[in-house]
C-alpha atoms as a PDB file:
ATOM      1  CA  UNK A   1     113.830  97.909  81.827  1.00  0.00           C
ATOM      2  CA  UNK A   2     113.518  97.966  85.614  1.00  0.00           C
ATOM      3  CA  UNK A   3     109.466  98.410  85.239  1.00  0.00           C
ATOM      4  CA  UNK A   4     109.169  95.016  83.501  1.00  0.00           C
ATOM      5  CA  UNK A   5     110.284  92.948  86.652  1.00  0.00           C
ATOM      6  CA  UNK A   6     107.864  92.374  89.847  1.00  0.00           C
ATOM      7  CA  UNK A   7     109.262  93.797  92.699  1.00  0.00           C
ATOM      8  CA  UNK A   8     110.367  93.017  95.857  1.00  0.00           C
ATOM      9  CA  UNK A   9     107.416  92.340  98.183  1.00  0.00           C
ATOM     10  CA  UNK A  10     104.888  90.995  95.165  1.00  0.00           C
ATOM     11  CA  UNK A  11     107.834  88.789  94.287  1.00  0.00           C
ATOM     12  CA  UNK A  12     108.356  87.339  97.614  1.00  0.00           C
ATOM     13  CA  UNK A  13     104.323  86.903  97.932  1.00  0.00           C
ATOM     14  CA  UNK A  14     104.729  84.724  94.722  1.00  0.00           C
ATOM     15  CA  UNK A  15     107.518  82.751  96.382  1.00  0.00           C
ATOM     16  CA  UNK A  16     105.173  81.517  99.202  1.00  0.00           C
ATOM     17  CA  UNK A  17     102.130  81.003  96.953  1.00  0.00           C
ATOM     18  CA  UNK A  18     105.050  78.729  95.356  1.00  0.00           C
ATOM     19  CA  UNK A  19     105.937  80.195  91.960  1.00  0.00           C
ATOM     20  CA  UNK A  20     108.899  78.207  90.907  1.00  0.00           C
ATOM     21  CA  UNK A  21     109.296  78.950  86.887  1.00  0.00           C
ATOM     22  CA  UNK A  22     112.463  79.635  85.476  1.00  0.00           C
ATOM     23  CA  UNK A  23     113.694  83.391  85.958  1.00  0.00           C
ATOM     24  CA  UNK A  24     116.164  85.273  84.654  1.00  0.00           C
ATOM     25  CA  UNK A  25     116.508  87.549  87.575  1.00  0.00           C
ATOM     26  CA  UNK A  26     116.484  86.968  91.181  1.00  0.00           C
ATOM     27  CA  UNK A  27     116.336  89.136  94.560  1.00  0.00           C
ATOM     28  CA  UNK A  28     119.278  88.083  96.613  1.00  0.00           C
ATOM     29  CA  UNK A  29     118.618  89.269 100.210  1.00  0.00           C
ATOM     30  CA  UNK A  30     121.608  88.083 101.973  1.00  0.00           C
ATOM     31  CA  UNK A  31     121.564  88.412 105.834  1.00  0.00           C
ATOM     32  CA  UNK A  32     119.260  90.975 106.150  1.00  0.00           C
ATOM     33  CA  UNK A  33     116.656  88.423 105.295  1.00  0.00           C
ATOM     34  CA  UNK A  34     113.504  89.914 104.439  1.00  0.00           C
ATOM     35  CA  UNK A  35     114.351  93.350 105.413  1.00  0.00           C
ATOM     36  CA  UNK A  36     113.817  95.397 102.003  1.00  0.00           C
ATOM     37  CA  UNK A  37     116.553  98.291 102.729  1.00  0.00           C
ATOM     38  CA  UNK A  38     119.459  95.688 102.429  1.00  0.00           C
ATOM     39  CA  UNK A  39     118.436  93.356  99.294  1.00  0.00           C
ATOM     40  CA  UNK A  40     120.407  93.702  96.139  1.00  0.00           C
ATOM     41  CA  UNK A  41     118.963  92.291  92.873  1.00  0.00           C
ATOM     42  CA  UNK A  42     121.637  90.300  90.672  1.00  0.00           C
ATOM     43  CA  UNK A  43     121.355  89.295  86.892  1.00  0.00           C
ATOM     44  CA  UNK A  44     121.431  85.887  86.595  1.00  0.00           C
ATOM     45  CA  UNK A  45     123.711  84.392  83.541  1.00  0.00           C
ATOM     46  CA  UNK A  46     120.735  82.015  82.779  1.00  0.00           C
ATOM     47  CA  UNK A  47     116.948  81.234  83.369  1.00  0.00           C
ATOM     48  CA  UNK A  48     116.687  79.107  86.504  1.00  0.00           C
ATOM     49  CA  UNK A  49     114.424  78.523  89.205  1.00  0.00           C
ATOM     50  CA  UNK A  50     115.853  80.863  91.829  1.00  0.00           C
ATOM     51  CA  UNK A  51     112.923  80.293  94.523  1.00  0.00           C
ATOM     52  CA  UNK A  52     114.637  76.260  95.101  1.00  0.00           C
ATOM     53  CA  UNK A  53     117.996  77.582  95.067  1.00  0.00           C
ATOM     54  CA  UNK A  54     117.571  79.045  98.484  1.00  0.00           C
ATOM     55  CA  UNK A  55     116.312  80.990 101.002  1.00  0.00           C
ATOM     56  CA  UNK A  56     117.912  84.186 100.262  1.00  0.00           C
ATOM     57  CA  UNK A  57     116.758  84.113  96.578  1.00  0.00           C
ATOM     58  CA  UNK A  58     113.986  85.445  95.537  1.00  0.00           C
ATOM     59  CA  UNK A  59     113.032  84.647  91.662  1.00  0.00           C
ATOM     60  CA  UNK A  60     112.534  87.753  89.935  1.00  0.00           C
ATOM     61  CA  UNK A  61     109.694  87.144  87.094  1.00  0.00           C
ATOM     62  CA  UNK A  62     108.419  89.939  84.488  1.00  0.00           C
ATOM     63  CA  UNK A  63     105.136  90.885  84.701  1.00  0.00           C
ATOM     64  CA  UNK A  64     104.225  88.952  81.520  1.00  0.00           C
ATOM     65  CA  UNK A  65     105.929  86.041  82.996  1.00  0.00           C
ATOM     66  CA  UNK A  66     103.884  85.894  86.452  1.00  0.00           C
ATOM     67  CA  UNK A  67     100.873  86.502  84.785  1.00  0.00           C
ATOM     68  CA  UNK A  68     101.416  83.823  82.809  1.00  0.00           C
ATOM     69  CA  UNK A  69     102.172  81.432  85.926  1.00  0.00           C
ATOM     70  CA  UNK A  70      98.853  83.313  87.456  1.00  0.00           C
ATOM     71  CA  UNK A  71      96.799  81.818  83.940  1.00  0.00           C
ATOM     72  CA  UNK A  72      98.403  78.289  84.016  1.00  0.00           C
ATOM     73  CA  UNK A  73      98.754  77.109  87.154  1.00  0.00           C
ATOM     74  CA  UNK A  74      95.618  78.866  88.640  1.00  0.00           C
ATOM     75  CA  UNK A  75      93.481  79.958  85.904  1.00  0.00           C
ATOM     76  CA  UNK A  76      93.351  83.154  86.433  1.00  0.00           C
ATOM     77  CA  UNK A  77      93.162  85.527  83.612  1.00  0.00           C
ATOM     78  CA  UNK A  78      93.847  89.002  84.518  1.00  0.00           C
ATOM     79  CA  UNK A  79      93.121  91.627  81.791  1.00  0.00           C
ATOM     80  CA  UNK A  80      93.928  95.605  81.670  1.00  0.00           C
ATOM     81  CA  UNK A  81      91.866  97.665  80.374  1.00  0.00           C
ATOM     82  CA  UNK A  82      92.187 101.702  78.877  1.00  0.00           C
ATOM     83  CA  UNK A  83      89.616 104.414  80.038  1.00  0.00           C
ATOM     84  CA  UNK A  84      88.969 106.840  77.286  1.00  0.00           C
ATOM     85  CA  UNK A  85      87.061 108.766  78.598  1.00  0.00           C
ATOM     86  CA  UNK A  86      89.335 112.157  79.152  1.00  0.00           C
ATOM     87  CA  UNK A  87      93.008 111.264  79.552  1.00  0.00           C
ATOM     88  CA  UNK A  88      94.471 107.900  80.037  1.00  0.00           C
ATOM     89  CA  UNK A  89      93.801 106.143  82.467  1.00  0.00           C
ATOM     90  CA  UNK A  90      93.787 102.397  83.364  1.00  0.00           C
ATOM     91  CA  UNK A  91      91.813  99.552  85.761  1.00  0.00           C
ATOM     92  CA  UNK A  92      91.815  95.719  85.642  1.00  0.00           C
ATOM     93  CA  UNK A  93      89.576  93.498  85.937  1.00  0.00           C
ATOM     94  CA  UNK A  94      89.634  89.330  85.915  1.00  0.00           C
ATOM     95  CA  UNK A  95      88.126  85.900  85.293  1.00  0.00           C
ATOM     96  CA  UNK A  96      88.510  82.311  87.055  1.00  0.00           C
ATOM     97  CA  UNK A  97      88.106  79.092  85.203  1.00  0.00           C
ATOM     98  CA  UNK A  98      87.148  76.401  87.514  1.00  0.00           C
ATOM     99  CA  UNK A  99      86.702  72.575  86.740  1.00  0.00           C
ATOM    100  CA  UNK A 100      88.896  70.741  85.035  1.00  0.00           C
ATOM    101  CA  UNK A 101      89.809  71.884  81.142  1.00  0.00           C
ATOM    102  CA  UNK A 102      90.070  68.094  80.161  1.00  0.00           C
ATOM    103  CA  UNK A 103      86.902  67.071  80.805  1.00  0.00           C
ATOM    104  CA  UNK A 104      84.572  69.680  79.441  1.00  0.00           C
ATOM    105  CA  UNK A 105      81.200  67.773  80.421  1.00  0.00           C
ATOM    106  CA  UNK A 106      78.428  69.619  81.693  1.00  0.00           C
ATOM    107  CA  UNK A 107      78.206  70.312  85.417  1.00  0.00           C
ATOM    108  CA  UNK A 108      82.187  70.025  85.025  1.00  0.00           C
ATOM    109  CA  UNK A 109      83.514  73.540  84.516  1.00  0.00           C
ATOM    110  CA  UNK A 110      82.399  77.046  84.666  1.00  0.00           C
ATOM    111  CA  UNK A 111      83.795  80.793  85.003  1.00  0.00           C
ATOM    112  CA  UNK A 112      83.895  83.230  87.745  1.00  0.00           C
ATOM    113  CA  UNK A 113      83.255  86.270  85.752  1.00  0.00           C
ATOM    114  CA  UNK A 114      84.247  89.670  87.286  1.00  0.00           C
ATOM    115  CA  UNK A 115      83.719  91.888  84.131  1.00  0.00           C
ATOM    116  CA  UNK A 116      82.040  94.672  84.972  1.00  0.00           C
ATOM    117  CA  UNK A 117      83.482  94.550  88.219  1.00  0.00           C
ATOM    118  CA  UNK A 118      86.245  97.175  87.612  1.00  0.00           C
ATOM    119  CA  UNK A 119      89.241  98.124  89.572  1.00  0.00           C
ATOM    120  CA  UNK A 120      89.843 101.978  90.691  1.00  0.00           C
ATOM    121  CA  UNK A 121      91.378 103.828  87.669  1.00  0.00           C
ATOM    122  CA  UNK A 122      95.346 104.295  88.012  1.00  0.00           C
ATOM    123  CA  UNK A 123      97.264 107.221  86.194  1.00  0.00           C
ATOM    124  CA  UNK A 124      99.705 104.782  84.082  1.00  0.00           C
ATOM    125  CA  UNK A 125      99.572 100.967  83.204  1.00  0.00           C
ATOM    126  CA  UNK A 126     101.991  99.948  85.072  1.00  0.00           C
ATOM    127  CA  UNK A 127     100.265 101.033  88.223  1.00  0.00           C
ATOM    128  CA  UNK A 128      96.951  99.502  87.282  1.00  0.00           C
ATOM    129  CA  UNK A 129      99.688  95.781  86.350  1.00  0.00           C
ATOM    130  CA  UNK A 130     101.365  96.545  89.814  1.00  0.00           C
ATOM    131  CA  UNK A 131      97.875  96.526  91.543  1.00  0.00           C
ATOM    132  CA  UNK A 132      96.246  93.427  89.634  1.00  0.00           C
ATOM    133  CA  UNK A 133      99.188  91.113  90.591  1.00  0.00           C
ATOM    134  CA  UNK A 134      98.803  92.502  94.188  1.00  0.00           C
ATOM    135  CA  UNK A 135      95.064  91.296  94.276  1.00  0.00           C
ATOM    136  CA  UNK A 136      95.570  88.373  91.966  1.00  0.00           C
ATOM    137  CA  UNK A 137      98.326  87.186  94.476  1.00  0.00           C
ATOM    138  CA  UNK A 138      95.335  87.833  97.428  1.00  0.00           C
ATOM    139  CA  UNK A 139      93.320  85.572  95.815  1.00  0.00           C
ATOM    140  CA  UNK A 140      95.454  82.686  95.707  1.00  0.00           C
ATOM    141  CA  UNK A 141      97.120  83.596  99.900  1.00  0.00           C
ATOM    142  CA  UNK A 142      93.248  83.648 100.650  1.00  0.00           C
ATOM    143  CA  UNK A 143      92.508  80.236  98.965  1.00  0.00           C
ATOM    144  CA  UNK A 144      95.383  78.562 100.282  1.00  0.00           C
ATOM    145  CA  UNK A 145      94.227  79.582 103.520  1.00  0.00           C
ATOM    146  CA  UNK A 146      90.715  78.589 103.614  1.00  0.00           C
ATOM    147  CA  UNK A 147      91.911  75.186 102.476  1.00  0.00           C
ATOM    148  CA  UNK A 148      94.487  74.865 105.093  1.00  0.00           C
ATOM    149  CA  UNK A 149      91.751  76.230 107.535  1.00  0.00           C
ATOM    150  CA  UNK A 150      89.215  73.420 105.984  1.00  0.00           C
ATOM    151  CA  UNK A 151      92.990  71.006 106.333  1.00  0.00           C
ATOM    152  CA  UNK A 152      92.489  70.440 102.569  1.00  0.00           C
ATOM    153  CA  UNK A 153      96.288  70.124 100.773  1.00  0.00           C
ATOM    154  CA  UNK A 154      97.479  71.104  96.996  1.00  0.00           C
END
């Protein structure tokens, strides 16, 4: 069950890009503070926003669950895909809706479309879903950043 949860370092990277959904899991990392070698993960007894709690939790989402974050609160729509072509083997690739989805008029809202646009192939799916978090989670550090460099806020 271990290989449904985000780990460590992608779920700390989704604490500062401010992920702050209801988890069932969290990253407690004590003293140590970020220092990986000395964190212990602890089931929690119900969902709760860990990531508020403090700053030695880390929330702990599934996969599922942060890509779900990823499509409603950025719209970004991550999607992997199967090469068939001898043995398994996986990539990603993604989309960005920009505008605003409640106003549909023309000029209004559009798509960043990255299909075709392929990531390397990985030997199992869960490398390929470790990998498109990774650079889905770029995306949003390197927005955030340009708009604090341009001193735009949230």
């Amino acid at each position: 069950m271990e290989f449904e949860f985000v780990p460590y370092k992608l779920s700390l990277r989704l604490k500062e890009i401010g992920f702050d959904w209801p988890c069932y899991k969290y990253i407690y990392t004590g003293d140590t503070g970020n220092n990986v070698d000395h964190y212990s993960e602890v089931k929690a007894s119900d969902s709760k926003n860990w990531n508020g709690s403090s700053d030695l939790c880390i929330s702990q989402p599934t996969y599922s669950l942060a890509f779900r974050w990823l499509r409603k609160k950025h719209n970004l729509f991550p999607e992997i895909l199967t090469d068939c072509t001898t043995y398994p083997k996986f990539c990603y690739t993604y989309t960005r809706f920009f505008g605003n989805p409640r106003d549909l008029a023309a000029g209004e809202w559009g798509w960043e479309n990255t299909c075709g646009n392929y990531s390397l192939l990985y030997t199992s799916y869960e490398e390929a879903e470790f990998y498109c978090l990774d650079e889905m989670i770029g995306i949003i550090e390197k927005m955030e950043e340009e708009n604090s460099r341009l001193g735009k806020t949230k």
